[in-house]
Protein backbone atom coordinates (compact mmCIF):
# COMPACT_ATOMS: atom_id res chain seq x y z
CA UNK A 1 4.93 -28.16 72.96
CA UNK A 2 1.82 -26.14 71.66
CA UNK A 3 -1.40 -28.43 71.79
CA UNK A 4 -3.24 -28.79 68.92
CA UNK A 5 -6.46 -27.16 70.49
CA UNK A 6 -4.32 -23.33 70.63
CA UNK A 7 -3.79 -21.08 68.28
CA UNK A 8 -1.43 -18.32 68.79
CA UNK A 9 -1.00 -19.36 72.81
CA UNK A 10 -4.80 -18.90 72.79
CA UNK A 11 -7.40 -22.37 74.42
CA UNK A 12 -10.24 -22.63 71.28
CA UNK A 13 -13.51 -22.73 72.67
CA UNK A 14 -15.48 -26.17 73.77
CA UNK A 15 -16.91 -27.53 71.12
CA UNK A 16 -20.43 -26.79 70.32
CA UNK A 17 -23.58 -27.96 67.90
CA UNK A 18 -25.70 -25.50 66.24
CA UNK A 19 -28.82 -26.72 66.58
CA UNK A 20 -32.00 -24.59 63.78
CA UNK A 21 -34.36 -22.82 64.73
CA UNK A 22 -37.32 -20.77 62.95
CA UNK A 23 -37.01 -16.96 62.80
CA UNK A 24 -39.92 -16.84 65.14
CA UNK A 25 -42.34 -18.90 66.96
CA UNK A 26 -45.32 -18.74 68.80
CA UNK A 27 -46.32 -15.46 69.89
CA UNK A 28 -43.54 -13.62 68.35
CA UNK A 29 -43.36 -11.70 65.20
CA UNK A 30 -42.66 -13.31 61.56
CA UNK A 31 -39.67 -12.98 59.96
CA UNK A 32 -39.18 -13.20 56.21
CA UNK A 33 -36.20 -10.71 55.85
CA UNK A 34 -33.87 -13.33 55.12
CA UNK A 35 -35.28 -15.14 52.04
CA UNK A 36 -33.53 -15.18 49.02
CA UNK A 37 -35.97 -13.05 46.59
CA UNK A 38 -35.40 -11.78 42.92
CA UNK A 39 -37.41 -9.16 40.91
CA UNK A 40 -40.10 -10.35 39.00
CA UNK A 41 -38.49 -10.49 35.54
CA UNK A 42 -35.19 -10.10 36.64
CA UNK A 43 -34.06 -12.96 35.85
CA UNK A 44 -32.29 -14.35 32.11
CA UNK A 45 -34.49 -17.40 30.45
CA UNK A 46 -31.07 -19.82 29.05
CA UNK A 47 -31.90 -22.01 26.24
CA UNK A 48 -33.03 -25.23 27.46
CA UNK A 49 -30.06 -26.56 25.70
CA UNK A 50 -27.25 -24.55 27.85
CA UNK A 51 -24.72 -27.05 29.16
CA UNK A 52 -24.83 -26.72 32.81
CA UNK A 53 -21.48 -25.39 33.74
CA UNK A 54 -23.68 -22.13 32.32
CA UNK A 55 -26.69 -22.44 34.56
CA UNK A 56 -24.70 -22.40 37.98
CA UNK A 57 -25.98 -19.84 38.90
CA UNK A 58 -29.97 -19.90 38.95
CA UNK A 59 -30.03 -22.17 42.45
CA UNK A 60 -28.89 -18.92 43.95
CA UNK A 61 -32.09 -16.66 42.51
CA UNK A 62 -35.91 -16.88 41.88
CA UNK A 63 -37.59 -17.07 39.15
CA UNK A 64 -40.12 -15.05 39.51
CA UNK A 65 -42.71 -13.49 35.97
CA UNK A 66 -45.80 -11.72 38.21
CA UNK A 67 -45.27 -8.66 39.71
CA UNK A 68 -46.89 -7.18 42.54
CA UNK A 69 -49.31 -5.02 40.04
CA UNK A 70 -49.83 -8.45 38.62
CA UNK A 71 -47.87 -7.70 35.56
CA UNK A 72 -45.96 -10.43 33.65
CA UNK A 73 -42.13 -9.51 33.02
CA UNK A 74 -39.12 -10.68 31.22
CA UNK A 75 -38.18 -13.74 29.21
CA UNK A 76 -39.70 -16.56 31.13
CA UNK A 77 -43.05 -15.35 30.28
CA UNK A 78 -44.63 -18.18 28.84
CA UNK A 79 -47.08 -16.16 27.06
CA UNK A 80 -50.10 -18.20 27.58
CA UNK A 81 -53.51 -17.75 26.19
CA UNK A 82 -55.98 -15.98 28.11
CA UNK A 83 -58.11 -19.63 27.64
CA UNK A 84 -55.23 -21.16 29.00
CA UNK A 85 -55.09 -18.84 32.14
CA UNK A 86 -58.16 -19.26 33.19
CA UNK A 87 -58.51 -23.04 33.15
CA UNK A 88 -55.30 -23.14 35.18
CA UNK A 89 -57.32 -20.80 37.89
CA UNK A 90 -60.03 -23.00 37.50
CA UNK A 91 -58.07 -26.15 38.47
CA UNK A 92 -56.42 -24.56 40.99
CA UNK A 93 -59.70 -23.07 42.77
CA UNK A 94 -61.44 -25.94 42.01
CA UNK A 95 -58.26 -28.15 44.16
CA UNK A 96 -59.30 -25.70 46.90
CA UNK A 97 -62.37 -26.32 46.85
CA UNK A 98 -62.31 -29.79 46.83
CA UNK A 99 -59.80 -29.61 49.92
CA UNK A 100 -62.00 -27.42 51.81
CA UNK A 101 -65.34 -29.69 51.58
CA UNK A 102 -62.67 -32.82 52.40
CA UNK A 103 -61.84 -31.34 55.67
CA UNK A 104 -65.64 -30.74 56.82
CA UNK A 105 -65.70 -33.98 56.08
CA UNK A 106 -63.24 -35.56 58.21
CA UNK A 107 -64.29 -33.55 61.10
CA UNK A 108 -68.08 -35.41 60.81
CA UNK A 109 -66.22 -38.19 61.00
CA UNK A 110 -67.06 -39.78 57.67
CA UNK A 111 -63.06 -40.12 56.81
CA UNK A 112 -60.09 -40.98 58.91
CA UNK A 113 -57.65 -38.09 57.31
CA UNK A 114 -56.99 -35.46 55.19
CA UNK A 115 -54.52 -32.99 54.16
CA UNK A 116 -55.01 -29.91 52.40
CA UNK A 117 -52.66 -28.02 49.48
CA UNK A 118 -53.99 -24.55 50.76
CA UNK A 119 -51.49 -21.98 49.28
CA UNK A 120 -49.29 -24.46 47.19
CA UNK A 121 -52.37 -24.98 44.29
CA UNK A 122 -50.08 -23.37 41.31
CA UNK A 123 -47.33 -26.38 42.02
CA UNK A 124 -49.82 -29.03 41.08
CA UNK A 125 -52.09 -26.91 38.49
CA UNK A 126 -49.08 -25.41 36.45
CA UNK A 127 -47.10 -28.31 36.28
CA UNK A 128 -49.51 -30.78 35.43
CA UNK A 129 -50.54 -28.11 32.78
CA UNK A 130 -46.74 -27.62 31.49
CA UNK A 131 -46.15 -31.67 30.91
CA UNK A 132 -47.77 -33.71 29.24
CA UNK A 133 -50.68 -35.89 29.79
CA UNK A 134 -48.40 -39.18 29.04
CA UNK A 135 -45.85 -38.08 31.10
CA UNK A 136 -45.97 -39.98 34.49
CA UNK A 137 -46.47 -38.07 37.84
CA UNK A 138 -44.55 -39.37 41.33
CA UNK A 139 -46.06 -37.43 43.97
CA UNK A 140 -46.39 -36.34 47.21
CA UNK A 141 -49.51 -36.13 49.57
CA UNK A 142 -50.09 -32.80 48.58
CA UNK A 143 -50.52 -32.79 45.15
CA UNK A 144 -53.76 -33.73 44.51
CA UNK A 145 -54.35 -31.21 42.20
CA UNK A 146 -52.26 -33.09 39.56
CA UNK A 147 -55.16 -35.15 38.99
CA UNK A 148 -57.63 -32.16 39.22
CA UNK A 149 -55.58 -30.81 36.30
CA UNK A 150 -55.76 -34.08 34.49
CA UNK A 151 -59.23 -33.45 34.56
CA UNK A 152 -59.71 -36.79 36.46
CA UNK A 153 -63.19 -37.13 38.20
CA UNK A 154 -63.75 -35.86 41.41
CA UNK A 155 -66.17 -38.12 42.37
CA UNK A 156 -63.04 -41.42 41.83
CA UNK A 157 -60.90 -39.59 44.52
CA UNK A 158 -64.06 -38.88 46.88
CA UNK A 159 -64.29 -42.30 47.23
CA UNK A 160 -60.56 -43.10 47.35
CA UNK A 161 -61.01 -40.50 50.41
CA UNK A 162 -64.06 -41.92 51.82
CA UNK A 163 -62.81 -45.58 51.23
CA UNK A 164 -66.37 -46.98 50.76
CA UNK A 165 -67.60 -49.82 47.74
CA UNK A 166 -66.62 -47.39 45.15
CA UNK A 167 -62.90 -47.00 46.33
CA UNK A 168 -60.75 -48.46 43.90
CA UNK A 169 -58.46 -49.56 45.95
CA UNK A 170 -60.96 -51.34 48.38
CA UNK A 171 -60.16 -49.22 52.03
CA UNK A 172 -56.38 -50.58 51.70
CA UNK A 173 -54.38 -46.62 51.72
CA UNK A 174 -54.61 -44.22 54.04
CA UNK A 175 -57.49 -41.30 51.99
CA UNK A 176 -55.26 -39.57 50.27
CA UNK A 177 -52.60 -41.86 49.41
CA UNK A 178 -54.25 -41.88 45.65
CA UNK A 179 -53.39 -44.36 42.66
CA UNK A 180 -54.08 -43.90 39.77
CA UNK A 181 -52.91 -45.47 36.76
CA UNK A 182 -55.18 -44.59 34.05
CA UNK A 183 -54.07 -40.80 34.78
CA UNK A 184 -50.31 -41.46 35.09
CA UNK A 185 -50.20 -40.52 38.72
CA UNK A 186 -48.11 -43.04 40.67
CA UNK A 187 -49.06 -44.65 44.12
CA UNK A 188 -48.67 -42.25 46.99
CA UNK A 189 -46.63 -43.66 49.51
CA UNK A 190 -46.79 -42.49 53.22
CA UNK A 191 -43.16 -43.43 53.46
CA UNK A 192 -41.61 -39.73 51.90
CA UNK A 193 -38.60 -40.19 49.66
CA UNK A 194 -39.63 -43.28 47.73
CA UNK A 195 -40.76 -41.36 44.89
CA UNK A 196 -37.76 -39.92 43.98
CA UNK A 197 -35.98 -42.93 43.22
CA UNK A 198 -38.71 -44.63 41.58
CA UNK A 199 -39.57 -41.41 39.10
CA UNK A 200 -36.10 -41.94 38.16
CA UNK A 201 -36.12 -45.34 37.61
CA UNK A 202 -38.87 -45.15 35.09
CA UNK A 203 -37.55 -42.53 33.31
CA UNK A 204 -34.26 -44.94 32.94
CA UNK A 205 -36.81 -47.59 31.35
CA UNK A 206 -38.53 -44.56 29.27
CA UNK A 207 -35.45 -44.13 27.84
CA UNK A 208 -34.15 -47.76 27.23
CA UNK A 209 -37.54 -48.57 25.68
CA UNK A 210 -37.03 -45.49 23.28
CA UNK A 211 -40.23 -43.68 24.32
CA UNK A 212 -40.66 -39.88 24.49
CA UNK A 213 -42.10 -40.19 27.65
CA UNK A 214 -40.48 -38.21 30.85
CA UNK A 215 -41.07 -38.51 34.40
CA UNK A 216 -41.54 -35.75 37.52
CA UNK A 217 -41.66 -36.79 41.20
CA UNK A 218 -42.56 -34.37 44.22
CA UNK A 219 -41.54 -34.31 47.47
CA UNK A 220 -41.19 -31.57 50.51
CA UNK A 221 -38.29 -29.81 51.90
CA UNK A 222 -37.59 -32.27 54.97
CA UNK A 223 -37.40 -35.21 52.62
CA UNK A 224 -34.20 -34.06 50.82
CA UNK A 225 -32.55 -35.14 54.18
CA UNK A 226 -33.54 -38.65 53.32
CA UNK A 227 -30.92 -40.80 51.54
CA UNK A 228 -33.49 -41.49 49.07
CA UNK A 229 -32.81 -37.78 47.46
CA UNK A 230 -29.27 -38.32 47.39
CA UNK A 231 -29.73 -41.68 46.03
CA UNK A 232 -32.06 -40.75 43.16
CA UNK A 233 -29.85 -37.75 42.06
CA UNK A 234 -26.91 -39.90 41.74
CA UNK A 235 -28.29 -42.12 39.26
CA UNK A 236 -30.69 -39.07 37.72
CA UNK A 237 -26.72 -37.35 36.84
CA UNK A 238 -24.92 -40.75 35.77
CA UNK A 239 -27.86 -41.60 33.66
CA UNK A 240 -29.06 -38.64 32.55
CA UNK A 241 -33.01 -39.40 33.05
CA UNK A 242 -35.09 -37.75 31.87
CA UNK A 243 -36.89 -36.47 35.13
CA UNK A 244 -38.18 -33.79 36.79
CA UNK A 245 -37.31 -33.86 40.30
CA UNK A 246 -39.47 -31.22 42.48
CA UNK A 247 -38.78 -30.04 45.96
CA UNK A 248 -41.85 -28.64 47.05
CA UNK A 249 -40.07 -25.80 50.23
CA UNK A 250 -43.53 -24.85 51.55
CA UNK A 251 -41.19 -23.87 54.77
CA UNK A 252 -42.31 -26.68 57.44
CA UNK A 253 -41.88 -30.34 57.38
CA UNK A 254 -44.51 -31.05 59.87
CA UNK A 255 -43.75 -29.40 62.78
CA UNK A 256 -39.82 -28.84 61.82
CA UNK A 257 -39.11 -26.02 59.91
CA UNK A 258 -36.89 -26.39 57.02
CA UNK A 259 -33.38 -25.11 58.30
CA UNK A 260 -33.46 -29.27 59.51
CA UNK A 261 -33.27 -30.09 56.10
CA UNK A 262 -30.35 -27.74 55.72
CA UNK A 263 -32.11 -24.75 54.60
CA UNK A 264 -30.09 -22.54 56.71
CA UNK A 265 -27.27 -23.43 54.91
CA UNK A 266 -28.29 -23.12 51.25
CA UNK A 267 -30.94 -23.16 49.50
CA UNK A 268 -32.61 -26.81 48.06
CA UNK A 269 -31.65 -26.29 44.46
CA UNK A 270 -28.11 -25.84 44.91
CA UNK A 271 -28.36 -29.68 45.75
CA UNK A 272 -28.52 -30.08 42.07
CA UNK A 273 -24.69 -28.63 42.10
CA UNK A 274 -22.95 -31.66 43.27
CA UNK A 275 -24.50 -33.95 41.02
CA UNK A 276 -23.96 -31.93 37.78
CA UNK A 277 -27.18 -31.23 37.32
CA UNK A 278 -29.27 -27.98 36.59
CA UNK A 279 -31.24 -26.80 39.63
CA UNK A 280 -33.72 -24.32 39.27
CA UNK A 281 -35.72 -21.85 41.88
CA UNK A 282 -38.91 -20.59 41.11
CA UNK A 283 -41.84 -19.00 42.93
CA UNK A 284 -43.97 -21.23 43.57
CA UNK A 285 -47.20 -19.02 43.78
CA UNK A 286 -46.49 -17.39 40.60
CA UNK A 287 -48.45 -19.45 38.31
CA UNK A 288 -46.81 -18.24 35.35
CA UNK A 289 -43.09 -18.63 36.81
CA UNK A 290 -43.68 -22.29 37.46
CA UNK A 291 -45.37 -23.26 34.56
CA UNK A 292 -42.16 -21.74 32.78
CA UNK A 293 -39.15 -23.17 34.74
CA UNK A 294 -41.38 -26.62 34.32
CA UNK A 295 -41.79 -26.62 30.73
CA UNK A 296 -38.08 -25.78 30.33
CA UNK A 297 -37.23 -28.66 32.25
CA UNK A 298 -39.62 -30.53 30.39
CA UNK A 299 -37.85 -29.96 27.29
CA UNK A 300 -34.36 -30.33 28.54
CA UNK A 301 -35.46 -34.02 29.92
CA UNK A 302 -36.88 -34.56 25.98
CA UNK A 303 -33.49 -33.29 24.28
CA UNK A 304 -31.78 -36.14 25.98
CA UNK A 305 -30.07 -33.17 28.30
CA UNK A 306 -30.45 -35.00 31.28
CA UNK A 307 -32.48 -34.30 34.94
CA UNK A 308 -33.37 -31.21 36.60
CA UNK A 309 -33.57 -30.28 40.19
CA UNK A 310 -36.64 -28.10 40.77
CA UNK A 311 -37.23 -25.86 44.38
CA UNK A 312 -40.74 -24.26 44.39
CA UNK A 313 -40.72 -21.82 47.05
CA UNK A 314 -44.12 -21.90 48.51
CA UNK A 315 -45.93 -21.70 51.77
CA UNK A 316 -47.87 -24.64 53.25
CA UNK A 317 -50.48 -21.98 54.70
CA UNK A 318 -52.83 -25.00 56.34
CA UNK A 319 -51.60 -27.81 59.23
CA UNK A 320 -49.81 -30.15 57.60
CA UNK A 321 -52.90 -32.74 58.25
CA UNK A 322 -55.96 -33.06 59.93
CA UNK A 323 -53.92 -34.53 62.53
CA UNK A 324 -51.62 -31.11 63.22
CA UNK A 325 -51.73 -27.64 64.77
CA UNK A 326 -49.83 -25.43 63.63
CA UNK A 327 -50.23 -23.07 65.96
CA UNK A 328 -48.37 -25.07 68.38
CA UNK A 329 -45.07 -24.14 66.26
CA UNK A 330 -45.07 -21.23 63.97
CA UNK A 331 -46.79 -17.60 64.38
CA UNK A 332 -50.83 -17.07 64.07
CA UNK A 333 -49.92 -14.44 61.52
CA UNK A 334 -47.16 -16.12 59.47
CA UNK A 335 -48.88 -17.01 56.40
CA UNK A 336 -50.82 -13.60 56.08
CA UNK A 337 -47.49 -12.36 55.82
CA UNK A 338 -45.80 -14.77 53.69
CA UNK A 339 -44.13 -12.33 50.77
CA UNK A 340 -44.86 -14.28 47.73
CA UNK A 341 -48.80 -13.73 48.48
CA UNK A 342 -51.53 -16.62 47.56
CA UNK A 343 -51.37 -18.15 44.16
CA UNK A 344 -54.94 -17.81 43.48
CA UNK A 345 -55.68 -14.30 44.03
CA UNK A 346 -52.44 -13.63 41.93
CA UNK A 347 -53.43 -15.12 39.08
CA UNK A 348 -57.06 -14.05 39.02
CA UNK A 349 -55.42 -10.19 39.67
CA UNK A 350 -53.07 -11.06 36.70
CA UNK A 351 -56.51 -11.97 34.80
CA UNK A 352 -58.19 -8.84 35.91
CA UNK A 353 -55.55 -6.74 34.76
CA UNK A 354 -55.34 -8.11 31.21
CA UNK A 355 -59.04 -7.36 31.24
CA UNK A 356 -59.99 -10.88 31.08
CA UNK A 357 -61.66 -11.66 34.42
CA UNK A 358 -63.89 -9.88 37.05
CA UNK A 359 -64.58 -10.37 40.81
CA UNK A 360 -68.17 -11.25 39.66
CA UNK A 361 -66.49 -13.82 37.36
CA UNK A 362 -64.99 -15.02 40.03
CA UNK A 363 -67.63 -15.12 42.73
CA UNK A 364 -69.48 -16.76 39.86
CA UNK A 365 -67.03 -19.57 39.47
CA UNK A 366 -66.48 -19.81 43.11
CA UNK A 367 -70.31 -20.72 43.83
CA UNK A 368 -70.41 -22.97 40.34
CA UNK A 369 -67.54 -25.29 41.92
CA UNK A 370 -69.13 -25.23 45.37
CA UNK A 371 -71.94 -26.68 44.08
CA UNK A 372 -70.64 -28.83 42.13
CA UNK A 373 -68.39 -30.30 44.78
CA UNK A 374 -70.99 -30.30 47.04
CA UNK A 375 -73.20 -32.75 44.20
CA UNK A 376 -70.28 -34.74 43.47
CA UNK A 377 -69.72 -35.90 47.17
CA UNK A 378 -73.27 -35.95 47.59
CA UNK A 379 -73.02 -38.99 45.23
CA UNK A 380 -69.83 -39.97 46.82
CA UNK A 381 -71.46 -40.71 50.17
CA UNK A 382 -74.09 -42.81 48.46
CA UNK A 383 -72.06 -45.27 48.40
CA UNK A 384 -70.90 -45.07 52.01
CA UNK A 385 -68.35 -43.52 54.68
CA UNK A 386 -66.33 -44.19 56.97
CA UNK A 387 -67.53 -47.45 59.11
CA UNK A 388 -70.87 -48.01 56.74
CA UNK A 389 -69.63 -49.33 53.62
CA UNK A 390 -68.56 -53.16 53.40
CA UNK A 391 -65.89 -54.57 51.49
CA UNK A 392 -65.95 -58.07 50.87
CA UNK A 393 -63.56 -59.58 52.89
CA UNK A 394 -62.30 -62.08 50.49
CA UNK A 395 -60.85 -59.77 48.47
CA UNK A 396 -57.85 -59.30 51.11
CA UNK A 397 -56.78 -61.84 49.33
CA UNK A 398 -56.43 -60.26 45.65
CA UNK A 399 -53.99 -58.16 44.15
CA UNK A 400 -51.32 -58.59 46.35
CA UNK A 401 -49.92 -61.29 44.51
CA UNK A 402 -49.87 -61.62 40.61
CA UNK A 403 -50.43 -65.34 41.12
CA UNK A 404 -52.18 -66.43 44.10
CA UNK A 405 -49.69 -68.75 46.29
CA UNK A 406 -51.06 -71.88 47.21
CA UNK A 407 -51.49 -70.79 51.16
CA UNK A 408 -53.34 -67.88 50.29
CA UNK A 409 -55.65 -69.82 48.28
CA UNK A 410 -56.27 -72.43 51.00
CA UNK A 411 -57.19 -69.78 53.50
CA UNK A 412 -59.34 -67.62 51.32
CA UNK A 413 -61.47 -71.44 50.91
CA UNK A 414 -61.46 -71.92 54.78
CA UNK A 415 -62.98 -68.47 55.20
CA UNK A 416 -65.39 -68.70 52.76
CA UNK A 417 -66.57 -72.15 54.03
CA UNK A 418 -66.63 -70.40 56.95
């Protein structure tokens, strides 16, 4: 009798895993060849109405608008005003900025930690830009330019970062685990994944309350391999949320590239197919691209339509924290040869050809937000750094608990009696 294991009198091989592994590490050359790229302008804006057996499709292409003579083509040109394009460079060079004086920072030792959005500043700037300012944000640790493009002050997340007597939330988060409420910007959690679910679940209670407000929630590539994603999908489809759910592929999870999270196998948006969902892939350093595919989400999610999965392909061009190298796991040369370029220099190129902007504009507003970070953390530091400011330490006790269990009080006497 034939075993099961032949075929055609033939022994199948052992059995074997297949484990990923980047194009190139190391030492060795980079290899792009294999991403999934469209033609700027190539591809067809639907209405933000289509049903979406019609938009099965788009997790298989890019949305792309800029060209490489920093032109804007086809239909999902939003057509912004030049105004409008150059505050959305400002926030995102100002975000850089900001991240760049943060790291000198750490390494004098007046913070504990940082990590930097270098190369991903048009996810956070075009976004925030493309929802609106009631709308509540669920993000990542690399998003920090959400609140830069809310126009919150500086100077509140300096001393989130520096966790000294101005820090809102009293030294208790990791620096840049920000909260803040009166900018719609959700607790960042260190524990990747959460935000999905909970973005979700407030848009649920948006929607049973009758409000027009919508949700959007961030999170990398290696997090869709948490059950979290899965979990928040499911009830994003039954539902129909209204939520934006963003997977940030800047290519590297840490130190694991993303074929881990099953990028090898397809790309992230075509997650969106088995939940009967749209899912959308844009370039994430085109500006203009991703402040298109967001506000079509946006108005999907306001229609009553339902959820949409959003991959922004990017490139996460610094270590993934002041506590990484990447140079222990990906090329020296990699992200100067990333294909979809740096969204900052396309945009102000885009600027420059529309005969709106200048390199001496730009130098200009490059020293006019040096300086101003530089006086804002000047003022940041006054009130302390890391190991010279004080909290009080009764106030362990406080907001932990909306009422104050009897225990808690009873200790919080003992150690102020002393």
């Amino acid at each position: 009798m034939q075993h099961p294991n032949t075929e055609g009198g033939g022994e199948l091989p052992p059995l074997s895993l297949h484990i990923p592994e980047p194009k190139a590490r190391p030492g060795q050359t980079p290899d792009f060849g294999d991403m999934l790229l469209s033609p700027a302008g190539a591809i067809r804006r639907p209405a933000p109405t289509a049903p979406e057996t019609e938009l099965r499709a788009y997790p298989y292409q890019l949305v792309r608008v800029l060209d490489d003579a920093h032109q804007a083509l086809g239909d999902w040109d939003p057509k912004l005003d030049i105004a409008t394009l150059q505050r959305g460079l400002r926030y995102m060079l100002l975000t850089r900025t900001f991240d760049e004086r943060m790291v000198k920072v750490q390494r004098q030792g007046k913070t504990s930690f940082y990590v930097k959005s270098t190369g991903e500043e048009a996810v956070s700037a075009a976004q925030a830009m493309a929802l609106d300012r009631g709308d509540m944000l669920f993000p990542s640790y690399r998003q920090q330019g959400l609140l830069v493009a809310r126009d919150w002050p500086l100077l509140d997340m300096m001393n989130q970062v520096l966790n000294n007597s101005q820090d809102r939330l009293k030294g208790r988060q990791l620096p840049i685990m920000y909260s803040v409420k009166d900018a719609g910007f959700f607790s960042i959690s260190g524990n990747l994944g959460t935000q999905f679910p909970q973005a979700v679940g407030w848009a649920m209670a948006s929607a049973m309350k009758g409000d027009r407000r919508i949700a959007a929630a961030w999170v990398g590539d290696g997090t869709t391999a948490e059950g979290d994603f899965h979990h928040a999908l499911t009830f994003a489809s039954v539902y129909r949320a209204p939520v934006l759910l963003n997977v940030v592929n800047n290519q590297w999870a840490i130190s694991s590239f993303q074929g881990f999270a099953g990028g090898e196998r397809a790309t992230f948006a075509q997650r969106a197919l088995g939940f009967g969902i749209p899912g959308m892939r844009v370039d994430g350093n085109d500006f203009l691209a991703v402040y298109a595919v967001t506000a079509w989400a946006a108005e999907r999610a306001r229609r009553n339509l339902g959820a949409t999965l959003i991959e922004l392909v990017t490139y996460r061009v610094a270590p993934h924290s002041t506590s990484d190298d990447p140079a222990a796991y990906r090329p020296a040369a990699e992200a100067a040869q990333w294909p979809l370029g740096d969204p900052i220099e396309r945009l102000k190129g885009h600027l420059i050809a529309l005969g709106a902007w200048s390199e001496d504009q730009h130098q200009a507003l490059i020293t006019e937000l040096d300086d101003y970070v530089k006086a804002q953390l000047k003022e940041a530091e006054s009130h302390g750094t890391l190991g010279t400011s004080k909290h009080d330490p009764a106030s362990m006790f406080d907001d932990v608990f909306k009422d104050v269990p009897l225990h808690l009080q009873r200790q919080r006497r003992e150690m102020l009696e002393g």
